[in-house]
Protein backbone atom coordinates (compact mmCIF):
# COMPACT_ATOMS: atom_id res chain seq x y z
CA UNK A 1 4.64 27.32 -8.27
CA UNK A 2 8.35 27.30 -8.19
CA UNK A 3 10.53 24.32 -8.89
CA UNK A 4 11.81 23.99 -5.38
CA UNK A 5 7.67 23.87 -4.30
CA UNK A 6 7.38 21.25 -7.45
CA UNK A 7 10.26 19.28 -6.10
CA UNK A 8 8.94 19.11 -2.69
CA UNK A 9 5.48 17.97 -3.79
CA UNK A 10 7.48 15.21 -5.62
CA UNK A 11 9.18 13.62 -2.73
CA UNK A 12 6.17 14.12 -0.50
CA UNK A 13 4.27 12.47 -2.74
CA UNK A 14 6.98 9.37 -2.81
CA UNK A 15 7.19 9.46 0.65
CA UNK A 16 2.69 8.99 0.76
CA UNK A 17 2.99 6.46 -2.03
CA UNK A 18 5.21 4.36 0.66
CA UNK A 19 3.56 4.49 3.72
CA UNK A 20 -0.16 3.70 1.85
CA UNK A 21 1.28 1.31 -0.23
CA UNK A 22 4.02 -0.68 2.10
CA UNK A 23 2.06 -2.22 5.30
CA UNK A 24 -0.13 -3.62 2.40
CA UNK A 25 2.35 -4.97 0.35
CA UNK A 26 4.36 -6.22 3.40
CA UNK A 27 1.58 -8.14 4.78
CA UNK A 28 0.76 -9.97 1.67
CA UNK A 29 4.70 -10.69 1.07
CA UNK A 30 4.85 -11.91 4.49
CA UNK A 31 1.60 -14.22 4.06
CA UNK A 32 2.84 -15.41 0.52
CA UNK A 33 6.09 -16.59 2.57
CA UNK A 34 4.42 -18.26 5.06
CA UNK A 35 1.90 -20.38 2.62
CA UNK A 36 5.47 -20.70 0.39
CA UNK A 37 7.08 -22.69 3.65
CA UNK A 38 4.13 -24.62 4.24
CA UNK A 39 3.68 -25.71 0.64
CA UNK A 40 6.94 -26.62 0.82
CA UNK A 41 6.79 -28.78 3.85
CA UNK A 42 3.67 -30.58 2.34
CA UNK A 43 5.15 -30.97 -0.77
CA UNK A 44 1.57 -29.15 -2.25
CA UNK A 45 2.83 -27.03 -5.18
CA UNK A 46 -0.28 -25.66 -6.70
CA UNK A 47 -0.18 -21.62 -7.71
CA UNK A 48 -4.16 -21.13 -6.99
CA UNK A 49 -3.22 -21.54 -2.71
CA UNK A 50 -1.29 -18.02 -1.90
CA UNK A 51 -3.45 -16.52 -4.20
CA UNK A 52 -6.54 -17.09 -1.82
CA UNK A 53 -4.73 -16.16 1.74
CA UNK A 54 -3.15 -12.94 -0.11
CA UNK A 55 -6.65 -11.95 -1.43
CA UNK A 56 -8.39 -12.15 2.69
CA UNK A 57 -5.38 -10.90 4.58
CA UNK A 58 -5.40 -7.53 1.69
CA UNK A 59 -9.03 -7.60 1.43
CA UNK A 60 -8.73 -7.01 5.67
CA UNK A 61 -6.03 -4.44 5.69
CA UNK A 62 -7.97 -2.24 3.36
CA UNK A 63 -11.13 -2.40 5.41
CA UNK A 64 -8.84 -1.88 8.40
CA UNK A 65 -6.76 1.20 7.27
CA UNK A 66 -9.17 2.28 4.27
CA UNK A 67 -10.27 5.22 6.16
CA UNK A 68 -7.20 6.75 7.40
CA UNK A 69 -5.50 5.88 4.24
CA UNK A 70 -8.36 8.26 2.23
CA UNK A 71 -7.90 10.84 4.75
CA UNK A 72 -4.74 10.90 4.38
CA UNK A 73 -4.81 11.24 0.49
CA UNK A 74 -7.75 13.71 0.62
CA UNK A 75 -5.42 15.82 2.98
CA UNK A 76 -2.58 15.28 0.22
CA UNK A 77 -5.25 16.31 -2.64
CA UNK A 78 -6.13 19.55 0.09
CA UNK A 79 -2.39 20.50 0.22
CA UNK A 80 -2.31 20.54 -3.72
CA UNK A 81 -5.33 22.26 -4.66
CA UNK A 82 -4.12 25.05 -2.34
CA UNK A 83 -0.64 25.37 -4.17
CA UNK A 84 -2.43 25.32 -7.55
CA UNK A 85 -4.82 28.42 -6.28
CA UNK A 86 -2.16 30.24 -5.09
């Protein structure tokens, strides 16, 4: 393999490590938010609260996406072995 084909494994690996890893993170930023505002309009300010929501809404993206997020790695993990063999 030649640096250039080492370099562009690189950034398409970046680029896979965003798009598995961002609509989950996003979601459980955007519910951590949310439960943030509404402990804040209750005046509740106990930790254990977002952890709960964050845990369900994660828990139910991964089932969601799970599949098309292994095919898509096991397509990555495809693309790599065939670089290795030659």
């Amino acid at each position: 393999m030649t640096s250039a084909e080492v370099t562009d494994l690189m950034y398409d690996f970046f680029i896979l490590a965003v798009q598995l890893g961002g609509p989950v993170l996003i979601v459980s930023m955007l519910v951590g938010v949310l439960i943030s505002i509404l402990q804040a309009a209750t005046q509740i300010h106990e930790q254990t609260i977002t952890f709960v929501p964050k845990l369900i809404v994660i828990g139910l993206m991964l089932i969601m996406t799970g599949s098309t997020m292994l095919q898509t790695l096991q397509d990555f993990m495809a693309r790599i072995f065939v670089l290795m063999a030659g």
